[in-house]
Protein backbone atom coordinates (compact mmCIF):
# COMPACT_ATOMS: atom_id res chain seq x y z
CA UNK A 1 18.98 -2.81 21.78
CA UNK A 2 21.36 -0.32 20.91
CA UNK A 3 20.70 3.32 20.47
CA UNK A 4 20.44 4.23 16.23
CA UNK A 5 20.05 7.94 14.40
CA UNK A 6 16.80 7.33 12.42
CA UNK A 7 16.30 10.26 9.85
CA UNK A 8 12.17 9.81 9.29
CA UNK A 9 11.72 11.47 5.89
CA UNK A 10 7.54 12.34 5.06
CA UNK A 11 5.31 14.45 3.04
CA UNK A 12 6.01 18.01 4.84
CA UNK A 13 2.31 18.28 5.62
CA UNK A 14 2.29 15.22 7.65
CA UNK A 15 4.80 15.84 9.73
CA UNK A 16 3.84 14.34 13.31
CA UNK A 17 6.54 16.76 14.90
CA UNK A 18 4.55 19.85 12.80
CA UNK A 19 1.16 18.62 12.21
CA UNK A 20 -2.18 18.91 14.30
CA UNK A 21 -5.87 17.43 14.63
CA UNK A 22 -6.16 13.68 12.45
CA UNK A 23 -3.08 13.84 11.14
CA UNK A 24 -1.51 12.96 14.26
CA UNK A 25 -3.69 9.51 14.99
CA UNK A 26 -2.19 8.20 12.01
CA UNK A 27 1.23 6.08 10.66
CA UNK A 28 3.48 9.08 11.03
CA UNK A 29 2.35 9.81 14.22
CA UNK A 30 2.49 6.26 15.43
CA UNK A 31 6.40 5.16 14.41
CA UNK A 32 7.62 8.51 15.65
CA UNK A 33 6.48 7.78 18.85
CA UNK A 34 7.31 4.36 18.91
CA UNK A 35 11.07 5.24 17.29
CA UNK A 36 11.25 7.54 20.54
CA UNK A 37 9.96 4.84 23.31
CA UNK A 38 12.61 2.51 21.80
CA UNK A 39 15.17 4.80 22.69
CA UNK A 40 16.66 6.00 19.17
CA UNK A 41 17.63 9.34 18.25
CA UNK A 42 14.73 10.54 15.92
CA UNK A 43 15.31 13.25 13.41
CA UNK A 44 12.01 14.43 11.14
CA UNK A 45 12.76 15.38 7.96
CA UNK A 46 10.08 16.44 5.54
CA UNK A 47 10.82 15.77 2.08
CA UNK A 48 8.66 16.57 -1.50
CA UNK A 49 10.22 18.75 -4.18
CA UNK A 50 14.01 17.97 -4.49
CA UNK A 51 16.84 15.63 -3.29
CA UNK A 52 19.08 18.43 -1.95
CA UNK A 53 16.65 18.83 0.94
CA UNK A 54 17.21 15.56 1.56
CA UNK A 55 21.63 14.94 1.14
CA UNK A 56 21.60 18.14 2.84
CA UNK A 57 19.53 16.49 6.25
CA UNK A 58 21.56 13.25 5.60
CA UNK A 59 25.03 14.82 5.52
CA UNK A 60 24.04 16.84 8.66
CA UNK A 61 22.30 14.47 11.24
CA UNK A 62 24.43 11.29 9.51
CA UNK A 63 21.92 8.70 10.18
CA UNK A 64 22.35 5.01 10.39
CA UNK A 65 18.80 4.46 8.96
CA UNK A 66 16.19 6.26 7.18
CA UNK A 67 12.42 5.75 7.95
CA UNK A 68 10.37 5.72 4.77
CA UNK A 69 7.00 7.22 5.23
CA UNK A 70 6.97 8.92 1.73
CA UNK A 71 3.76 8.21 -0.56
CA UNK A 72 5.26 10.43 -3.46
CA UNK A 73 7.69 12.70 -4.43
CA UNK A 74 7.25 15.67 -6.59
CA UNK A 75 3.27 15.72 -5.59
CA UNK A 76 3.18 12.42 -7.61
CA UNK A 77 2.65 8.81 -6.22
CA UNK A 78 4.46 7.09 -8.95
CA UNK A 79 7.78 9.07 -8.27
CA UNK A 80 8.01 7.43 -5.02
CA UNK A 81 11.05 5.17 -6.17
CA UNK A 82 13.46 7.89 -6.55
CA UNK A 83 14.12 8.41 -2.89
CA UNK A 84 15.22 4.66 -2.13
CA UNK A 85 16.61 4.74 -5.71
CA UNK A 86 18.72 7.36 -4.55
CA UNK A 87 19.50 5.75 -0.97
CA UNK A 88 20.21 2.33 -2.28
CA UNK A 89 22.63 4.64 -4.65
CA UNK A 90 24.35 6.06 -1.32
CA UNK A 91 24.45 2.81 0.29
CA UNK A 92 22.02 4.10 2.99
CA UNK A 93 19.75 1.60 4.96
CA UNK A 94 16.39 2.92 4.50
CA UNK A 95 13.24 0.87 5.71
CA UNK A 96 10.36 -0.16 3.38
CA UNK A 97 10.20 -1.62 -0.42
CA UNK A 98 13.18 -1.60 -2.21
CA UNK A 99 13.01 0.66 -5.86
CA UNK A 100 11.56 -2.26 -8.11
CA UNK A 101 9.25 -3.71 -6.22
CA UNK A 102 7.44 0.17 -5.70
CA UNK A 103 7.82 0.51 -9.60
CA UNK A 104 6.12 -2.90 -10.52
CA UNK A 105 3.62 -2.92 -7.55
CA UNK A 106 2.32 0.63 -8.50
CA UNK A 107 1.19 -0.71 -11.97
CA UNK A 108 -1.82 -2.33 -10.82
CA UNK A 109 -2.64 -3.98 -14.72
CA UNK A 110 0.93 -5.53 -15.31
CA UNK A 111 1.10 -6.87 -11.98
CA UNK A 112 -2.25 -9.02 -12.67
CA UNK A 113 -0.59 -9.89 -15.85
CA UNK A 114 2.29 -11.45 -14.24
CA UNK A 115 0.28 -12.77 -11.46
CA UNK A 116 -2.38 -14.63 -13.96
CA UNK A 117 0.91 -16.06 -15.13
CA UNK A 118 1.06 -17.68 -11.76
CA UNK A 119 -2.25 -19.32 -11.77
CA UNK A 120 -3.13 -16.35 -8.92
CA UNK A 121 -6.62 -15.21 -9.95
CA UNK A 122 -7.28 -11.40 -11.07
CA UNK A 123 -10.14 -9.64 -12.20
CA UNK A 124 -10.61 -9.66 -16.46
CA UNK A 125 -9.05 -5.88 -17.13
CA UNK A 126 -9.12 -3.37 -19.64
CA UNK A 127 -6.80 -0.19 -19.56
CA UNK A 128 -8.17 3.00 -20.62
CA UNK A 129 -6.80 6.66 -19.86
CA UNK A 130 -3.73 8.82 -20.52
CA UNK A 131 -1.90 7.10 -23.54
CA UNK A 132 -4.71 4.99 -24.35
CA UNK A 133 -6.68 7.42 -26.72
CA UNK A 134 -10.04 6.46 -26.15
CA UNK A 135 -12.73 5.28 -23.32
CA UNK A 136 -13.04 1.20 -23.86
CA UNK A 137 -16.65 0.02 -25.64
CA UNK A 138 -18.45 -1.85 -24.16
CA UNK A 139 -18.09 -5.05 -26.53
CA UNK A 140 -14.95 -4.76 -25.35
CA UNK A 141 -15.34 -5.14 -21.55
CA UNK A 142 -16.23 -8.53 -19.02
CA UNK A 143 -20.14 -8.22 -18.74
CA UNK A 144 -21.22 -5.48 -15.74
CA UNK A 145 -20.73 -4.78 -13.15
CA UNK A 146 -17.53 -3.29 -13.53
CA UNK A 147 -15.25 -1.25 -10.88
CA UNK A 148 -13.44 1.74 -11.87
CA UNK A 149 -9.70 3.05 -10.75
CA UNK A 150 -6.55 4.38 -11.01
CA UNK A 151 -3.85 1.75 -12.37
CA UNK A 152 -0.82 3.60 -10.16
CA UNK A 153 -2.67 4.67 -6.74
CA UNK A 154 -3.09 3.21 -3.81
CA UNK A 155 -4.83 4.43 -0.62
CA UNK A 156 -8.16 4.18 -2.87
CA UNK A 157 -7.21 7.77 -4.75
CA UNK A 158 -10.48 8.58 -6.91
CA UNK A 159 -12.28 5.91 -5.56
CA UNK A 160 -16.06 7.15 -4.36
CA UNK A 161 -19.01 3.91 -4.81
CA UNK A 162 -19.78 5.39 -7.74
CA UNK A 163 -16.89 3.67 -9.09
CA UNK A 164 -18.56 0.34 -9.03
CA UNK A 165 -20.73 0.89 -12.47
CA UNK A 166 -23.89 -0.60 -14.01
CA UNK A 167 -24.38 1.19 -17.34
CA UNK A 168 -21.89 2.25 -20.41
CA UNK A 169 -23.34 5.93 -18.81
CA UNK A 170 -22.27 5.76 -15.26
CA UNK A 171 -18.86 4.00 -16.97
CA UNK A 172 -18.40 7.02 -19.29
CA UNK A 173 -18.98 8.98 -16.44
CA UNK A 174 -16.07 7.53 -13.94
CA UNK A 175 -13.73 7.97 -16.59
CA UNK A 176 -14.37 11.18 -17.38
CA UNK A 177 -13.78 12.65 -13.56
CA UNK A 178 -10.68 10.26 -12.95
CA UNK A 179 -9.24 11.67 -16.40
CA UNK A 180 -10.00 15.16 -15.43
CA UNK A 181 -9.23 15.10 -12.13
CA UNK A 182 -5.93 12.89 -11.88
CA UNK A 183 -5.10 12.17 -15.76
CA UNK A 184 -3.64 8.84 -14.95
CA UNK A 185 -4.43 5.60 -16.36
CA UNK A 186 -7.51 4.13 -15.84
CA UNK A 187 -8.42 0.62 -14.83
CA UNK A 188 -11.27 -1.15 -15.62
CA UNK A 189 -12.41 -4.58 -14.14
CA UNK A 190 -14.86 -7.08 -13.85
CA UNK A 191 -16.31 -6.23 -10.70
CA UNK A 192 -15.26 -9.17 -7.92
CA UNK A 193 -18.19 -9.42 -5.33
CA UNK A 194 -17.29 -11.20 -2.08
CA UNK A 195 -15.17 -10.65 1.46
CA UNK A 196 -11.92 -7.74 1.01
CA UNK A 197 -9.20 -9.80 2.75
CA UNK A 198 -5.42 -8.31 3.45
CA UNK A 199 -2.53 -10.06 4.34
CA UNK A 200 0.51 -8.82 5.54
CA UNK A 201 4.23 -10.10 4.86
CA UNK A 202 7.55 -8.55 5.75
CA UNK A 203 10.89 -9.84 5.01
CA UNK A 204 13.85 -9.75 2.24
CA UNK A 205 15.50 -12.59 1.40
CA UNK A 206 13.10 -14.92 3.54
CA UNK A 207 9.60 -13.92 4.44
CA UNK A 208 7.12 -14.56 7.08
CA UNK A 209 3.33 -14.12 6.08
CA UNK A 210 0.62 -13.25 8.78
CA UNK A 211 -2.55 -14.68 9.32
CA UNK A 212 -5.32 -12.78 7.11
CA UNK A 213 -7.79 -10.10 8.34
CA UNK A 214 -10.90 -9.13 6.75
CA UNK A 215 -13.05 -5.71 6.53
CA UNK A 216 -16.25 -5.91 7.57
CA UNK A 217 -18.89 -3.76 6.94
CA UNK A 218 -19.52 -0.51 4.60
CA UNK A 219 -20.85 -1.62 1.19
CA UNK A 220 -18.29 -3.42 -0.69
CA UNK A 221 -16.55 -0.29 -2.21
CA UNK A 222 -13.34 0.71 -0.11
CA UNK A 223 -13.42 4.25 -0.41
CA UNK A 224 -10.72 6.38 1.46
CA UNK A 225 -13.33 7.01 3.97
CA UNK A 226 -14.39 3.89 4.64
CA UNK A 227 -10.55 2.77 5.09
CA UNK A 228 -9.63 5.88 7.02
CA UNK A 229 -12.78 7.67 8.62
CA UNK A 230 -13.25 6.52 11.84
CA UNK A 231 -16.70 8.46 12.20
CA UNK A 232 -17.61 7.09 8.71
CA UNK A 233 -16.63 3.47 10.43
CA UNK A 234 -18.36 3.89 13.36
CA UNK A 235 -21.36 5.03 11.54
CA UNK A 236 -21.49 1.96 9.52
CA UNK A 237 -20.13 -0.68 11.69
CA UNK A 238 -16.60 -1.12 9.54
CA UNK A 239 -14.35 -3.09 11.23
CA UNK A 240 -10.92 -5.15 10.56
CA UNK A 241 -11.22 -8.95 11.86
CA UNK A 242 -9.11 -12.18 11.67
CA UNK A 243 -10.36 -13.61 8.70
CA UNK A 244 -11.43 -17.35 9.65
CA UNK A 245 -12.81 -18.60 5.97
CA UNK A 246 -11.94 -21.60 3.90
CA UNK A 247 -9.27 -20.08 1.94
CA UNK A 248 -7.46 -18.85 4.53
CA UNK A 249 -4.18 -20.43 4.04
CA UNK A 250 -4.83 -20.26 -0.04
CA UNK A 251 -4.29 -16.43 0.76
CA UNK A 252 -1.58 -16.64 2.51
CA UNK A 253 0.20 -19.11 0.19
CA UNK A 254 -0.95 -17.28 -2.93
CA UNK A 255 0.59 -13.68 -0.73
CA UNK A 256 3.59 -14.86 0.08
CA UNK A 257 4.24 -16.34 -3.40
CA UNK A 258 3.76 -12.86 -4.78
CA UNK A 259 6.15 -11.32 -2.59
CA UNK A 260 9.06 -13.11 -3.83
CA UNK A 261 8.51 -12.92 -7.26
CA UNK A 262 8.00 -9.51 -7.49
CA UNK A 263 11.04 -8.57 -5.82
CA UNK A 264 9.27 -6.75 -2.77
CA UNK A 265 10.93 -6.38 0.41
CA UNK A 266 10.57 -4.82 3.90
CA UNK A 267 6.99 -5.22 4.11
CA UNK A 268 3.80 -5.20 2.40
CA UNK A 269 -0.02 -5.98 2.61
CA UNK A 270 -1.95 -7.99 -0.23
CA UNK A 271 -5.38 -7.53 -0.65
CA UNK A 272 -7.76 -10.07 -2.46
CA UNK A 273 -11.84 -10.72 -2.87
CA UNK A 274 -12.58 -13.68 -1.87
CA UNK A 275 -16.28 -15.47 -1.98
CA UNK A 276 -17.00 -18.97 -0.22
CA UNK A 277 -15.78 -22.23 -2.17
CA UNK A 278 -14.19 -20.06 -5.14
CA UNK A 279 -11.09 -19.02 -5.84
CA UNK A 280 -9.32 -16.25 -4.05
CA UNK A 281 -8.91 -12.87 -6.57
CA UNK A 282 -6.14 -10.86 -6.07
CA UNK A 283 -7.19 -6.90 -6.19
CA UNK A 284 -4.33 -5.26 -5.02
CA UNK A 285 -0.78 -5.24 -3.74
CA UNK A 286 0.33 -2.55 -1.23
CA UNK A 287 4.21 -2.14 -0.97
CA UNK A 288 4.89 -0.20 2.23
CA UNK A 289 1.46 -0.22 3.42
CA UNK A 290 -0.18 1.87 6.64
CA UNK A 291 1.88 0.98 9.33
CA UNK A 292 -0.93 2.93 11.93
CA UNK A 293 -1.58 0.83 15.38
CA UNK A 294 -4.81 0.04 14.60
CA UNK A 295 -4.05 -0.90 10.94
CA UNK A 296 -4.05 -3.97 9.43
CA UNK A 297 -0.51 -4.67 8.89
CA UNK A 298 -0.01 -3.65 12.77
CA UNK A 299 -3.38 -5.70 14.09
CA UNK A 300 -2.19 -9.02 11.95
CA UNK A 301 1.57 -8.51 13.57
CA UNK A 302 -0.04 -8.37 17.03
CA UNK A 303 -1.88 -11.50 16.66
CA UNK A 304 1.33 -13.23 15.77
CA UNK A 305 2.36 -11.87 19.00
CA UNK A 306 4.86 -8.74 18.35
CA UNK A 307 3.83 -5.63 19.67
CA UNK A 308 3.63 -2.48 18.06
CA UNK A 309 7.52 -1.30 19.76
CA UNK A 310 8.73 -4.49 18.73
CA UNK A 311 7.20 -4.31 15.05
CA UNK A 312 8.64 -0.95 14.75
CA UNK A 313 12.09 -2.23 15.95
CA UNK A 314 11.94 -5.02 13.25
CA UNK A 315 11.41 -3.12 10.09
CA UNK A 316 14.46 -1.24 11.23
CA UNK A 317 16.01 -4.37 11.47
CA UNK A 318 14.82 -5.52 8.10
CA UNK A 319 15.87 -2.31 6.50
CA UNK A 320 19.48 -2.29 8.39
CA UNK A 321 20.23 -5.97 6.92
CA UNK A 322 18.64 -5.36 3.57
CA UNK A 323 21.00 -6.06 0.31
CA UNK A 324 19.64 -6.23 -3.29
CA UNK A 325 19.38 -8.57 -5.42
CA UNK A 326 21.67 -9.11 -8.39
């Protein structure tokens, strides 16, 4: 293993070099360390209002790679393509999605579109919000219960368990906060009861899928603090285990199918709904997902036998030999 300069670029308020208390149990904290145990030269570099921050760190610590851990750019998730827009540009491994496969897998409602295409299985949807002009009636919407969100967030963003709504009054309501709190689109869907299972790929040109996990516990809305709480987890018994159901490898076919279509590449989680002896719904895709130890992209790696070090060491090796397609 030979010794690389990897330039880790992150929100400046999670920088693991900077930052204190929570912050540091989490992904940023966990590949810095790991980046240092392998032996590379690490270099933080903490990126959010303008590219000049960023040529001006490249051009001065000249590295070989750059570790994506930016969620958005400009304060705003869906402007996280510009950086690896702008390092594919330079011809500068970075790790991570490439620039169309974060554009497509941000929009949550054409990605289901294109999926459905497929035969993959996604909840009926209506788009509301920003551009849209108006909250959806009701004659226009799958029957209740319906769950409310974002259509360009991940890491649940807005997303409390009043999201999952009974009435055209709690619907009303959900819009109305996610409009004046975030002013994004708005997604509306038939709510999907059943298991929340993930499954992890990585990979460019070929791709290797990992067995599925699923999240136990909490009360079928995955709030940010149900995903990321650990005393909300340990309160209510949440916990991430190998998923052992009947559709299983349906998941993992159905995953893995996704990921080439849509262009992704690096790695990425896929999370579905799935109930006993139906089929498996697909809620969500997650290009660069959490890549914390005790994550589920991490925990699914380890049972496929590569420790954390040596996960770490592959997505740099996935981003090194990384070429788009044309």
């Amino acid at each position: 293993m030979s010794s690389k300069r990897v330039l880790v670029i992150t929100h400046p308020q999670h920088r693991p070099d900077r930052s204190r208390g929570l912050q540091k149990m989490g992904t940023e904290n966990d590949v810095w360390r790991a980046l240092k145990k392998l032996g590379h030269i690490v270099h933080i570099a903490g990126v959010n209002e303008n590219l000049d921050d960023l040529e001006m760190e490249i051009d001065e610590f000249r590295p070989h790679i750059v570790f994506n851990l930016l969620e958005e750019f400009l304060s705003e998730a869906v402007y996280d393509f510009h950086i690896v827009s702008y390092l594919e540009a330079k011809e500068i491994p970075f790790t991570g999605c490439n620039p169309r496969g974060l554009i497509f897998s941000r929009n949550k409602f054409l990605l289901g579109q294109a999926a459905n295409s497929m035969e993959i299985k996604t909840p009926k949807s209506f788009l509301t919000g920003r551009g849209f002009g108006r909250l959806p009636k009701v004659s226009e919407l799958p029957p209740f219960p319906l769950f409310v969100k974002l259509n360009r967030e991940h890491a649940s963003l807005g997303i409390r368990e009043s999201n999952l709504v009974r009435t055209e009054k709690q619907l009303k309501d959900v819009c109305r906060r996610l409009t004046r709190d975030f002013g994004g689109e708005i997604l509306v869907q038939k709510f999907t009861a059943g298991e929340d299972v993930t499954v992890s790929v990585w990979g460019n040109d070929t791709a290797e899928v990992f067995h599925p996990r699923q999240l136990k516990g909490g009360n079928g809305v995955a709030t940010a603090r149900l995903k990321f709480s650990k005393k909300y987890q340990r309160k209510h018994r949440v916990s991430s285990l190998e998923y052992k159901g009947t559709s299983a490898e349906k998941v993992r076919e159905q995953a893995l199918s996704i990921y080439r279509h849509f262009d992704l590449s690096g790695y990425a989680r896929v999370d579905f709904r799935v109930r006993d002896n139906a089929d498996p719904v697909l809620i969500d895709v997650n290009a660069n997902p959490n890549l914390a130890v005790n994550e589920d992209f991490a925990l699914s790696a380890r049972k496929a036998g590569w420790i954390y070090l040596d996960l770490i060491e592959h997505i740099l090796e996935l981003g090194s030999n990384y070429r788009p397609r044309v």
